[in-house]
PDB file of N, CA and C in Angstrom:
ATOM      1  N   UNK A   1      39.018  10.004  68.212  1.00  0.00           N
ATOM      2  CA  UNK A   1      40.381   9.827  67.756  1.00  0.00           C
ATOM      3  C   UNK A   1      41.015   8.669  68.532  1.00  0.00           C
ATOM      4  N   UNK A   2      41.872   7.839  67.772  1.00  0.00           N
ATOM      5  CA  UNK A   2      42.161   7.002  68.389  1.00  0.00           C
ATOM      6  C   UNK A   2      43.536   7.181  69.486  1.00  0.00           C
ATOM      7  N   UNK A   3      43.834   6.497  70.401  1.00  0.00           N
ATOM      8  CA  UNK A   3      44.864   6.639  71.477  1.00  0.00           C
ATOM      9  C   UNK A   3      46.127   6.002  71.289  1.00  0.00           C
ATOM     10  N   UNK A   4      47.328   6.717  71.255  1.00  0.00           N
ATOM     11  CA  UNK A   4      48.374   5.865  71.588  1.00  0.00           C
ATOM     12  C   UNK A   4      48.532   4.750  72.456  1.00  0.00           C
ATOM     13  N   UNK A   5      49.090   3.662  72.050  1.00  0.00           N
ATOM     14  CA  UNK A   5      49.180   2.484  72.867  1.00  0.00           C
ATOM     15  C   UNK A   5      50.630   2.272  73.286  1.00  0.00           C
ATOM     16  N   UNK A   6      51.213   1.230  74.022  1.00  0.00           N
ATOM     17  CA  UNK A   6      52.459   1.469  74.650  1.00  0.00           C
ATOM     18  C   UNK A   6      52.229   0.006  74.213  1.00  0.00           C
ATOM     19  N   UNK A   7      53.857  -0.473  73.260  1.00  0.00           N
ATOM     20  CA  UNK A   7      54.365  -1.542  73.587  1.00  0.00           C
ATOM     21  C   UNK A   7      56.083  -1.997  73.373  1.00  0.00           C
ATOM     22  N   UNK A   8      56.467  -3.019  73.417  1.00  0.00           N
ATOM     23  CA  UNK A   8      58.051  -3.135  73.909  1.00  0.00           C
ATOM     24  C   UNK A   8      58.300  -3.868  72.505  1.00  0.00           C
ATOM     25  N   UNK A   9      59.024  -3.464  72.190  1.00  0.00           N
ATOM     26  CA  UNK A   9      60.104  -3.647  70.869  1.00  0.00           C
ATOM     27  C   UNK A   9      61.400  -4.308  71.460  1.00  0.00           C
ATOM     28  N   UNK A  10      61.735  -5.809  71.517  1.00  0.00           N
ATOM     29  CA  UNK A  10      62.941  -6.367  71.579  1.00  0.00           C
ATOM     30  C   UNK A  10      64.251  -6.194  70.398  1.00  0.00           C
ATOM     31  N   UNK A  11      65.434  -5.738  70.508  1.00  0.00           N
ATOM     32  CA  UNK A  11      66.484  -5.511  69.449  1.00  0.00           C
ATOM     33  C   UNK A  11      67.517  -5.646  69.844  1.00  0.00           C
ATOM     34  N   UNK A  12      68.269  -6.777  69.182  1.00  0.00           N
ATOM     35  CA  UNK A  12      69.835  -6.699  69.681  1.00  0.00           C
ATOM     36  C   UNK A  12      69.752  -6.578  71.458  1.00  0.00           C
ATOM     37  N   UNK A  13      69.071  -7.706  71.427  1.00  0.00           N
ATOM     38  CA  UNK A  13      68.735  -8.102  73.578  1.00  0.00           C
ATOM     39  C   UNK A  13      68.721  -6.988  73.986  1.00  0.00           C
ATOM     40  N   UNK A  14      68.044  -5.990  73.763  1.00  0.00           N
ATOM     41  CA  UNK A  14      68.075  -4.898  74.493  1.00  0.00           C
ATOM     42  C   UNK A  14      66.128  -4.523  74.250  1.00  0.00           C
ATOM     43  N   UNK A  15      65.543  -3.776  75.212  1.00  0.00           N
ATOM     44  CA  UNK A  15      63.676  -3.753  75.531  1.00  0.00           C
ATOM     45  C   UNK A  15      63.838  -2.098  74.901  1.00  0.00           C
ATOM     46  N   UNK A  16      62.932  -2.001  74.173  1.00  0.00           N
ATOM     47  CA  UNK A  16      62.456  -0.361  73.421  1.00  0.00           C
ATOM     48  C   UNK A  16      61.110  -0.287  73.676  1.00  0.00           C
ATOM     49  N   UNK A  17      60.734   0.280  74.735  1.00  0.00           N
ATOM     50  CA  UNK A  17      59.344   0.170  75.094  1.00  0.00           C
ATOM     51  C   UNK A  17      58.583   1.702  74.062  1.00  0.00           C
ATOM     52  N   UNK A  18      57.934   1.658  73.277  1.00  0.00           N
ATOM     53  CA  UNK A  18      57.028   2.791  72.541  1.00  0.00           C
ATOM     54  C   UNK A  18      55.864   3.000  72.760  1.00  0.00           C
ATOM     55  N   UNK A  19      55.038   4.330  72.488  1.00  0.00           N
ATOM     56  CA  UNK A  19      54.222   4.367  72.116  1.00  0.00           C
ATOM     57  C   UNK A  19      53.759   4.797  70.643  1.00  0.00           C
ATOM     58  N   UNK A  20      52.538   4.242  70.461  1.00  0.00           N
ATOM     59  CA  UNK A  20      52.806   3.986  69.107  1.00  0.00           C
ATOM     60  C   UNK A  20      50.996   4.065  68.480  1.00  0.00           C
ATOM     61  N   UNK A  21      50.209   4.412  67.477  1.00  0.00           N
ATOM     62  CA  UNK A  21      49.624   4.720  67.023  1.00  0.00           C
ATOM     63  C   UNK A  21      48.701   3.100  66.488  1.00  0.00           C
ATOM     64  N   UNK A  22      47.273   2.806  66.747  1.00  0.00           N
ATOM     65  CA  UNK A  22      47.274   1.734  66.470  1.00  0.00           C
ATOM     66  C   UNK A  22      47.804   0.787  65.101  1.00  0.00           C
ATOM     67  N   UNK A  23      47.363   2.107  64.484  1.00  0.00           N
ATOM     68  CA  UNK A  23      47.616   1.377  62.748  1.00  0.00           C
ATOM     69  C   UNK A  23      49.125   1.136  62.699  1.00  0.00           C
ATOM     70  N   UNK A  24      50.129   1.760  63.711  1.00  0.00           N
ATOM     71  CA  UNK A  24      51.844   1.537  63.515  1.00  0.00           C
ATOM     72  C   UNK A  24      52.207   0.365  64.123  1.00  0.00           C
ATOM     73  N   UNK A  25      51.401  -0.337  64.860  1.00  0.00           N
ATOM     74  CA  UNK A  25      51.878  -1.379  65.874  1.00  0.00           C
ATOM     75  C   UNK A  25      52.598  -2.303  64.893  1.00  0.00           C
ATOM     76  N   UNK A  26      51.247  -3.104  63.950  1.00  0.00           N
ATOM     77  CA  UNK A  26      52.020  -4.289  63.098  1.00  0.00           C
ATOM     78  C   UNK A  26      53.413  -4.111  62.604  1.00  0.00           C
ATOM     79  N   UNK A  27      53.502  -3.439  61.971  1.00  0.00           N
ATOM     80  CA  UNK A  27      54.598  -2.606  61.206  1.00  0.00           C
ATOM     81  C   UNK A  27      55.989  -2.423  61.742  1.00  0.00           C
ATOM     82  N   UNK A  28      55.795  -1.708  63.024  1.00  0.00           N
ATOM     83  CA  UNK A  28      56.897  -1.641  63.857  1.00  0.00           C
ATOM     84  C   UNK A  28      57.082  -3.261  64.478  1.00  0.00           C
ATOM     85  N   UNK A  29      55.963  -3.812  64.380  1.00  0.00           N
ATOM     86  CA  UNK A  29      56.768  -5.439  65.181  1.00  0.00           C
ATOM     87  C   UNK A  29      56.926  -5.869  63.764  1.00  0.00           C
ATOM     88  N   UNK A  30      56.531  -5.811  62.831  1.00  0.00           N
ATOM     89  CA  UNK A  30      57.222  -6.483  61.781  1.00  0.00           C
ATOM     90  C   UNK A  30      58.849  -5.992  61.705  1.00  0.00           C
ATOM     91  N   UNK A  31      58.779  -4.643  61.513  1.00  0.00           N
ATOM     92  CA  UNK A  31      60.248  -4.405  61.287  1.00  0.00           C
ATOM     93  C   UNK A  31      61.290  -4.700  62.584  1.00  0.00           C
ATOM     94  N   UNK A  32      60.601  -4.879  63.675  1.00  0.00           N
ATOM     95  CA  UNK A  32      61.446  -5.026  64.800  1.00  0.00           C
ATOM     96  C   UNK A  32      62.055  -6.549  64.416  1.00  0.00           C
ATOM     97  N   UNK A  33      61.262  -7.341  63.715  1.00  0.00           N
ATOM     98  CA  UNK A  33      61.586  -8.925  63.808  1.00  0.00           C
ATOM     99  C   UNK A  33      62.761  -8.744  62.759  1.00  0.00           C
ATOM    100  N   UNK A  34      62.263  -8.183  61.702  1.00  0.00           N
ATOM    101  CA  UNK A  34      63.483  -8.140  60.389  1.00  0.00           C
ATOM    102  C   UNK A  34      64.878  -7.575  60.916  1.00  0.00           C
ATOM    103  N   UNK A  35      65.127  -6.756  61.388  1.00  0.00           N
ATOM    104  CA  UNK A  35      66.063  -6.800  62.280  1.00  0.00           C
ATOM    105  C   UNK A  35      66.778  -7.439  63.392  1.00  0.00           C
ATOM    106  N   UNK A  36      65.599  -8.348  63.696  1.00  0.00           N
ATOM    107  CA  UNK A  36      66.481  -9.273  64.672  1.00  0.00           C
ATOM    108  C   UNK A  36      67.089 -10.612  63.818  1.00  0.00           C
ATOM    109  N   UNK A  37      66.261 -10.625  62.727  1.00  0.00           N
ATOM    110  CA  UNK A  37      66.518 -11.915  61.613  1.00  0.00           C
ATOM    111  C   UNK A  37      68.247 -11.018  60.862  1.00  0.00           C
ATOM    112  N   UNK A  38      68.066 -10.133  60.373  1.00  0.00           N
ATOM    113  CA  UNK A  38      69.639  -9.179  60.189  1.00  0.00           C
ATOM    114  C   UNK A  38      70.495  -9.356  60.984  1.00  0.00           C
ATOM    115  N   UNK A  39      70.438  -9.263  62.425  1.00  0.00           N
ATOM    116  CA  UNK A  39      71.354  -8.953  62.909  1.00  0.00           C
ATOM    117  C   UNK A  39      71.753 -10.755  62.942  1.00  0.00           C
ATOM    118  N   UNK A  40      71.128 -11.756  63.432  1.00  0.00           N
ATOM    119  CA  UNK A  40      71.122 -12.888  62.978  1.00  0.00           C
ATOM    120  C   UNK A  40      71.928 -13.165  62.362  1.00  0.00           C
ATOM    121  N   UNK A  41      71.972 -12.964  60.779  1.00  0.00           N
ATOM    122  CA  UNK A  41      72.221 -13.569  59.659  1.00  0.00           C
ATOM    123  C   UNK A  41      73.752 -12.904  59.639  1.00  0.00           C
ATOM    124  N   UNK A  42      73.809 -11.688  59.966  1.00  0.00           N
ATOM    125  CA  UNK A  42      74.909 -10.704  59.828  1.00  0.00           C
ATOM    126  C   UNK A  42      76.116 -11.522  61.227  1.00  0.00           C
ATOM    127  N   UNK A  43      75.980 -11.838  62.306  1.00  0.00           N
ATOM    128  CA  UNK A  43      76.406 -12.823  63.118  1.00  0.00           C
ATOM    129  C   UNK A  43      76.949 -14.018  62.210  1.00  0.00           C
ATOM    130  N   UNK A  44      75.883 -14.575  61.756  1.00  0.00           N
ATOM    131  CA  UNK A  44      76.211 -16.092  61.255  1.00  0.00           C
ATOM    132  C   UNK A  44      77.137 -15.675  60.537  1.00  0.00           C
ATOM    133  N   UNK A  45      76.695 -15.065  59.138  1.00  0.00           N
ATOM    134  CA  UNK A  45      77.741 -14.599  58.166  1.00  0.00           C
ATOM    135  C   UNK A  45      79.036 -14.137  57.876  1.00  0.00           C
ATOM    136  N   UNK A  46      79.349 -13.110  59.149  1.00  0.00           N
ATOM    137  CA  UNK A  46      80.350 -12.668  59.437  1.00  0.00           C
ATOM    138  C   UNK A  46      80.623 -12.774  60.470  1.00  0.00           C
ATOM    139  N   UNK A  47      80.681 -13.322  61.492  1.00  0.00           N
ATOM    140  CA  UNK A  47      81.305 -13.770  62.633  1.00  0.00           C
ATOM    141  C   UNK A  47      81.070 -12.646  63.788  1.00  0.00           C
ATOM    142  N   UNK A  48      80.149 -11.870  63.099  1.00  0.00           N
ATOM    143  CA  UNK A  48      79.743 -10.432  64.225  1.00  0.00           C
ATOM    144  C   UNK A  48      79.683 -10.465  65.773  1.00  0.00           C
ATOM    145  N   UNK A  49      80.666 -10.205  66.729  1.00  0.00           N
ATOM    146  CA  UNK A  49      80.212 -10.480  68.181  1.00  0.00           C
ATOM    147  C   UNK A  49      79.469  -9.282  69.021  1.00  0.00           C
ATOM    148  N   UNK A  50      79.535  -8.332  68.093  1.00  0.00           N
ATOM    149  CA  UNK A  50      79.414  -7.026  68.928  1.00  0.00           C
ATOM    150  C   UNK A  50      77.860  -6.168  68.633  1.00  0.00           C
ATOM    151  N   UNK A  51      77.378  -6.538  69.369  1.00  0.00           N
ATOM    152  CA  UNK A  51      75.699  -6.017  68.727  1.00  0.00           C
ATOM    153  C   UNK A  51      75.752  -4.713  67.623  1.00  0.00           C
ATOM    154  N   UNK A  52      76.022  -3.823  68.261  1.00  0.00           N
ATOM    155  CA  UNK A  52      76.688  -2.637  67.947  1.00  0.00           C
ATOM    156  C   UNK A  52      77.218  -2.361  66.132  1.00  0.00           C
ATOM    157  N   UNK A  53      77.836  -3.562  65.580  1.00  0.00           N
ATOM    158  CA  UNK A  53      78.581  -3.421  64.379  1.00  0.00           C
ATOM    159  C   UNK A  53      77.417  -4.453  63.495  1.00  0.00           C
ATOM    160  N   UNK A  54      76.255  -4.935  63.897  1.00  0.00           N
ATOM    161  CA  UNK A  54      75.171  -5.557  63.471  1.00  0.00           C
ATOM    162  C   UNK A  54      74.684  -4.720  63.315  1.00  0.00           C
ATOM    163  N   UNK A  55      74.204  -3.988  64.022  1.00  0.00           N
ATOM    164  CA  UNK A  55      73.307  -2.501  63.947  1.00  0.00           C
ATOM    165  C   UNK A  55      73.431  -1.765  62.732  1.00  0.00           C
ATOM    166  N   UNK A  56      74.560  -1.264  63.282  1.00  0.00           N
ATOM    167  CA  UNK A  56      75.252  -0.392  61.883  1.00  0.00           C
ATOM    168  C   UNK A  56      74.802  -1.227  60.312  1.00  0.00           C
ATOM    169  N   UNK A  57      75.549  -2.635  60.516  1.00  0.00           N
ATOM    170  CA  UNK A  57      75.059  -3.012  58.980  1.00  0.00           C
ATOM    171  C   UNK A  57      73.627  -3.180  58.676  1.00  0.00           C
ATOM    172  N   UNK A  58      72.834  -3.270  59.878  1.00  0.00           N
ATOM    173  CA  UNK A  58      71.509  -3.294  59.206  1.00  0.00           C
ATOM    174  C   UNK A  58      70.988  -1.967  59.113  1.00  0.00           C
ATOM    175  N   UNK A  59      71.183  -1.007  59.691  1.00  0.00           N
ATOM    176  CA  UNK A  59      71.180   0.566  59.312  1.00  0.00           C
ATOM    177  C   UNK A  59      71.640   0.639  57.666  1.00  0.00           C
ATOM    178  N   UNK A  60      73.100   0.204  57.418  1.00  0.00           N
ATOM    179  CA  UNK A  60      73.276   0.130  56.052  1.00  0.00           C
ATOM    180  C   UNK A  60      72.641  -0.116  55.065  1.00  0.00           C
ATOM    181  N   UNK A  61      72.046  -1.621  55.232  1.00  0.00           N
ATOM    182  CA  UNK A  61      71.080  -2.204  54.543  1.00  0.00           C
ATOM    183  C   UNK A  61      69.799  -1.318  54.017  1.00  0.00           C
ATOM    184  N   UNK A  62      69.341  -1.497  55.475  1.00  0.00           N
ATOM    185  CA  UNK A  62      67.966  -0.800  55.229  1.00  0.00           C
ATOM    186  C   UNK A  62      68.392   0.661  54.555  1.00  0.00           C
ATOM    187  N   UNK A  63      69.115   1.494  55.217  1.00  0.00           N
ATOM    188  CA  UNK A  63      68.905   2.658  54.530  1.00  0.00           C
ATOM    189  C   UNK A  63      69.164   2.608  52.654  1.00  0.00           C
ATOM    190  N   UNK A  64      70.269   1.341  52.510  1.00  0.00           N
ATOM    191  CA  UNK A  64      70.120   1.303  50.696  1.00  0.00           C
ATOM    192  C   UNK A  64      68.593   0.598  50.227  1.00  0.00           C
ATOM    193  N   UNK A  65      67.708  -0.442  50.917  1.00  0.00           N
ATOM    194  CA  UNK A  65      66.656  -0.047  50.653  1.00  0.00           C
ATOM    195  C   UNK A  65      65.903   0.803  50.146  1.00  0.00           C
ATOM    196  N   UNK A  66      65.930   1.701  51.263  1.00  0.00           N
ATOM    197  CA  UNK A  66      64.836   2.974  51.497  1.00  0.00           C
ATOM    198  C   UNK A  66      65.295   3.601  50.245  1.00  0.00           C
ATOM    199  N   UNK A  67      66.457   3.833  50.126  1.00  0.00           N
ATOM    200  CA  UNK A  67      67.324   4.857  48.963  1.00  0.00           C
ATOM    201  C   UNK A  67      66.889   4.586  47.300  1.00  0.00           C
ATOM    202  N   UNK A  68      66.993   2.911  47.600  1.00  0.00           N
ATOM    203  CA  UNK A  68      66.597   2.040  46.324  1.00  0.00           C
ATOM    204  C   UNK A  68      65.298   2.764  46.230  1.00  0.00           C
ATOM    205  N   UNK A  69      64.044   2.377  46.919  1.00  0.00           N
ATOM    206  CA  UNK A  69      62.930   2.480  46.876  1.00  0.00           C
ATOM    207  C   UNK A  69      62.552   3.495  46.304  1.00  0.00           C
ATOM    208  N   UNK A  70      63.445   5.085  46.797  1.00  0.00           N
ATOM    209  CA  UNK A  70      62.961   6.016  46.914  1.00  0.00           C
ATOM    210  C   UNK A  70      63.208   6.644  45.248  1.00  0.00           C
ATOM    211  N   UNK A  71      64.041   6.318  44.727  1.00  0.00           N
ATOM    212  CA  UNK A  71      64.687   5.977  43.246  1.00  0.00           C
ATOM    213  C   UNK A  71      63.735   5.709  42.210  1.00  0.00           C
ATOM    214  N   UNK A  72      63.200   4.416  42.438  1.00  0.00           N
ATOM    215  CA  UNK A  72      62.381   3.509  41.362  1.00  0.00           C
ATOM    216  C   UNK A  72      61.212   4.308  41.744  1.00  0.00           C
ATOM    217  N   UNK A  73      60.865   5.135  43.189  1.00  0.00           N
ATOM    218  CA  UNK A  73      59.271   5.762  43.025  1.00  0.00           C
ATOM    219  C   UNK A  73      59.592   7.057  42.383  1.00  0.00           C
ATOM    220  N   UNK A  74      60.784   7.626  42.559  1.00  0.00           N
ATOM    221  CA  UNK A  74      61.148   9.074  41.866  1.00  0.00           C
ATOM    222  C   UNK A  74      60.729   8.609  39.850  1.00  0.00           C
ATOM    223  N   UNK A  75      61.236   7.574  39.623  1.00  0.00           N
ATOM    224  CA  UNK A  75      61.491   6.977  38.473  1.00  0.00           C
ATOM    225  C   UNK A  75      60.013   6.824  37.710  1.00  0.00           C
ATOM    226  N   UNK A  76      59.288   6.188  38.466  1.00  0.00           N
ATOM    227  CA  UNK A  76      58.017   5.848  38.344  1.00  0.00           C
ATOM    228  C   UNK A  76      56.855   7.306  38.107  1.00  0.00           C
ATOM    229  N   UNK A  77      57.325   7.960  38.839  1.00  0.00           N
ATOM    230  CA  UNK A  77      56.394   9.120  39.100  1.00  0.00           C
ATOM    231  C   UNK A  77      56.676  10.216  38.057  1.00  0.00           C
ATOM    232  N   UNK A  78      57.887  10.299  37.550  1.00  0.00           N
ATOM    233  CA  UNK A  78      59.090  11.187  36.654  1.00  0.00           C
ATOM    234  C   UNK A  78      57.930  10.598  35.041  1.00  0.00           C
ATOM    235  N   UNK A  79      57.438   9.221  35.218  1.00  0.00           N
ATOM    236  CA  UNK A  79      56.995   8.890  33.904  1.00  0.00           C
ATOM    237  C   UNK A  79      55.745   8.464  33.751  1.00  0.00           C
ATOM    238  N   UNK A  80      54.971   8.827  34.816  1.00  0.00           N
ATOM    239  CA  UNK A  80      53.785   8.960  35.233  1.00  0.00           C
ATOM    240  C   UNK A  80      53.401  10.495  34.520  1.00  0.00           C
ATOM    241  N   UNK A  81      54.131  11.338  35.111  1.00  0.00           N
ATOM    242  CA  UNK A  81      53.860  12.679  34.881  1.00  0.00           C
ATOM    243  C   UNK A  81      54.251  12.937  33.658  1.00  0.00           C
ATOM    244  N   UNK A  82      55.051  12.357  33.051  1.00  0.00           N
ATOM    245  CA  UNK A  82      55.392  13.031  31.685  1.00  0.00           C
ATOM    246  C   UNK A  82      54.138  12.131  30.516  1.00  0.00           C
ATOM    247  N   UNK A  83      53.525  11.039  30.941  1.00  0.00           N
ATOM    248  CA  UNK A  83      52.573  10.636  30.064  1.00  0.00           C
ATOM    249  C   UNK A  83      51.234  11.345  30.107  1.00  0.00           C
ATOM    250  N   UNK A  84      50.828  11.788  31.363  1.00  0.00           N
ATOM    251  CA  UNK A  84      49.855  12.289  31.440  1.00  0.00           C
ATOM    252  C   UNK A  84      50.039  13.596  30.717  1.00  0.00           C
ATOM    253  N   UNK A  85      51.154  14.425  30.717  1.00  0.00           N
ATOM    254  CA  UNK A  85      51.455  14.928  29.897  1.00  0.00           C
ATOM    255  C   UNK A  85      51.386  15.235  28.346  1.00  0.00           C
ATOM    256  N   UNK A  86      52.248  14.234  27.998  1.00  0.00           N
ATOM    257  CA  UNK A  86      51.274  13.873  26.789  1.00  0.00           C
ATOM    258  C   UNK A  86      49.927  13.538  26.256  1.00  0.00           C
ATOM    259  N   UNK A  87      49.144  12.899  27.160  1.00  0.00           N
ATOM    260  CA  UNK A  87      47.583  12.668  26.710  1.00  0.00           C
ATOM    261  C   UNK A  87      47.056  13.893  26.927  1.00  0.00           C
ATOM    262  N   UNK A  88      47.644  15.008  28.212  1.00  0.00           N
ATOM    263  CA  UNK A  88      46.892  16.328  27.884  1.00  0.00           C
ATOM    264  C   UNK A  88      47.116  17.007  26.400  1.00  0.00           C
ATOM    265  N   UNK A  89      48.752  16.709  26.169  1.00  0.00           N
ATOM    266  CA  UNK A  89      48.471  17.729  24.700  1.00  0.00           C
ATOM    267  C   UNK A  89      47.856  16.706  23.967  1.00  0.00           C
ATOM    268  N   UNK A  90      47.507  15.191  23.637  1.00  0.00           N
ATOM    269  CA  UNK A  90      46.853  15.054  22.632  1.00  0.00           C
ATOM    270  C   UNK A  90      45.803  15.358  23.154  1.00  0.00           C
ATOM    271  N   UNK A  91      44.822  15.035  23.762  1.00  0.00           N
ATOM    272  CA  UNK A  91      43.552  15.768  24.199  1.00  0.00           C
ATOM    273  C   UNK A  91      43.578  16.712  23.811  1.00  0.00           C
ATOM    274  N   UNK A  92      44.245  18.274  24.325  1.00  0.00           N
ATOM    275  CA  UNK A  92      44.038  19.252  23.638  1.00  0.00           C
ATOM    276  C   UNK A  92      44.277  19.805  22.061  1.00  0.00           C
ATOM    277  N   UNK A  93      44.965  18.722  21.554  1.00  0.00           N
ATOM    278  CA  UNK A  93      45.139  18.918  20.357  1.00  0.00           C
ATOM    279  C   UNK A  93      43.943  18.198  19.362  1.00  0.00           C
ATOM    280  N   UNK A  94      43.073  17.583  19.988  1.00  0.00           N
ATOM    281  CA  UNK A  94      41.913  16.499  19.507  1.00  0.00           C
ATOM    282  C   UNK A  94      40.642  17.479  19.552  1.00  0.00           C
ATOM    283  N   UNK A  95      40.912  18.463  20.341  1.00  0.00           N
ATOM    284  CA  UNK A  95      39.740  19.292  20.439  1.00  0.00           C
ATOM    285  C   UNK A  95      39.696  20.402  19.372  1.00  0.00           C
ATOM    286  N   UNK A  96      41.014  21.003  18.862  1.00  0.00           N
ATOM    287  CA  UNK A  96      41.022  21.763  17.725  1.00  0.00           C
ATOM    288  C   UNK A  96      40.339  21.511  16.547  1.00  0.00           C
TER     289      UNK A  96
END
């Protein structure tokens, strides 16, 4: 089995040292960067001085993401299941 590894996550100038699962590493430094590019843009954009009220909007963000995401897969899956659906009753109706 593989071992947790320990590494440091920079955010809003502040060190988040984790441990973290190998296959999670990329992932978490990817998302660590997208957040520092947010809080970034959220600065430039709005004149943000306070790390703190960056945070929050990229919490915002991301969580309408996730929300979005979670929607279009509910959506997706809602009509996934209802086709297969249907090919069972024609199938079973092909066998009569």
């Amino acid at each position: 089995m593989t071992e947790p590894r320990r590494i440091t996550i920079n955010i809003a100038g502040r060190t988040y040292p984790l441990s973290v699962m190998p296959q999670e590493e990329e992932t978490l430094r990817r998302v660590g960067k997208q957040i520092e590019g947010m809080i970034k843009d959220f600065e430039a954009s709005f004149e943000i001085r306070d790390k703190q009220d960056a945070l929050a909007m990229c919490a915002l963000r991301l969580g309408t993401k996730a929300d979005n995401a979670a929607v279009q897969i509910e959506k997706i899956t809602n009509a996934s299941v209802e086709k297969v659906q249907m090919l069972s009753r024609l199938l079973e109706g092909a066998g009569d």
